[in-house]
Protein backbone atom coordinates (compact mmCIF):
# COMPACT_ATOMS: atom_id res chain seq x y z
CA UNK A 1 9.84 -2.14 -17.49
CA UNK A 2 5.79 -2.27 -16.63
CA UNK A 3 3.88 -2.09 -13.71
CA UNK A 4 0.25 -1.97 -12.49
CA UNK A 5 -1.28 0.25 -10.04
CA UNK A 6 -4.36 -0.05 -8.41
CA UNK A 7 -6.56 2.79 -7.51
CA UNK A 8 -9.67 2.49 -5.16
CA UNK A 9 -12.08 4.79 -5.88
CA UNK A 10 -15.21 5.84 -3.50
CA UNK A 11 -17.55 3.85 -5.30
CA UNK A 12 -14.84 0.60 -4.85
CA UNK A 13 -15.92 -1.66 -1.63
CA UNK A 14 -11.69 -1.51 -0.77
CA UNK A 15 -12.16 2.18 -0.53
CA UNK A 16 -11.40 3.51 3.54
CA UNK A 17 -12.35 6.84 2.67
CA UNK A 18 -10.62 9.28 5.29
CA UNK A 19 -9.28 6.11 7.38
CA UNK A 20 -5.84 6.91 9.42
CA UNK A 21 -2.63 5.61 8.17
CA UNK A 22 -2.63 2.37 11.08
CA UNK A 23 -6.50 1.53 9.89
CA UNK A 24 -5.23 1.82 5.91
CA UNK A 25 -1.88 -0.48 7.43
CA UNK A 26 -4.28 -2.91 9.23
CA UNK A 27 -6.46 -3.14 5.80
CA UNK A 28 -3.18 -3.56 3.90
CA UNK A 29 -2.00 -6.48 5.78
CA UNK A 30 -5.11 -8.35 5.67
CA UNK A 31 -6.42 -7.53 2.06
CA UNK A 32 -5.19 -10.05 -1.04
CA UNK A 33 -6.14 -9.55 -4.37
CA UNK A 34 -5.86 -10.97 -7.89
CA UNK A 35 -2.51 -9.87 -7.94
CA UNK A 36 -1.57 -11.66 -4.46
CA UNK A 37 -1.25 -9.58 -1.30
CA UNK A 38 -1.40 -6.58 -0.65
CA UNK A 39 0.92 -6.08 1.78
CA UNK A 40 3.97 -7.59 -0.37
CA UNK A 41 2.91 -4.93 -3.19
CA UNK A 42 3.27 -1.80 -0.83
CA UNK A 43 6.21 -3.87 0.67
CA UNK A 44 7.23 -3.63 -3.16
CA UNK A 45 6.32 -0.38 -4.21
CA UNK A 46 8.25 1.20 -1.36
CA UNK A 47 11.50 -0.68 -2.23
CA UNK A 48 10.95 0.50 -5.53
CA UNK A 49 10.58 4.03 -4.73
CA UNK A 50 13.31 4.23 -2.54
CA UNK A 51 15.81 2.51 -5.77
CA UNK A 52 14.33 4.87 -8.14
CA UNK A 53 14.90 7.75 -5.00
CA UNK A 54 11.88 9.04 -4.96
CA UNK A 55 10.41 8.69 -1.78
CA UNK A 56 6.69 9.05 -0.78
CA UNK A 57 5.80 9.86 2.96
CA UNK A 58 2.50 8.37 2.82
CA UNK A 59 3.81 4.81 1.43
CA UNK A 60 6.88 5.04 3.49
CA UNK A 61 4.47 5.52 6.84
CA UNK A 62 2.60 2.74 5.67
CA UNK A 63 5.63 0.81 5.33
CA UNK A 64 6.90 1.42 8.70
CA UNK A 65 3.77 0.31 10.27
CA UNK A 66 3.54 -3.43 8.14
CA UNK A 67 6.56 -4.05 9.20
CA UNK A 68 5.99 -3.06 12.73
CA UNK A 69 3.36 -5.57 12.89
């Protein structure tokens, strides 16, 4: 199985630098990119996480507050 991650560095015009967790969420939500949106591939990524049971706190927290919204 493949996958494709995306990394923003500082030079990237996505990058939030030191943004907190509900600015990164509000980004998320908004942002689309060639891939489709971003929101569905956190969405994604913390479904597969959570199968593979490895859990991250900082995509879970960002999970928590998409679907809040």
């Amino acid at each position: 199985m493949g996958g494709i991650l995306y990394v923003a560095r500082a030079d990237n015009p996505a990058f939030l630098g030191p943004a907190s967790l509900p600015e990164i969420a509000a980004h998320i939500a908004r942002s689309h990119g060639p891939s489709g949106s971003n929101r569905d591939y956190l969405l994604q990524l913390a479904a597969a996480l959570r199968e593979l049971d490895d859990p991250d706190p900082h995509v879970r927290e960002l999970e928590a507050l998409l679907l809040a919204t």
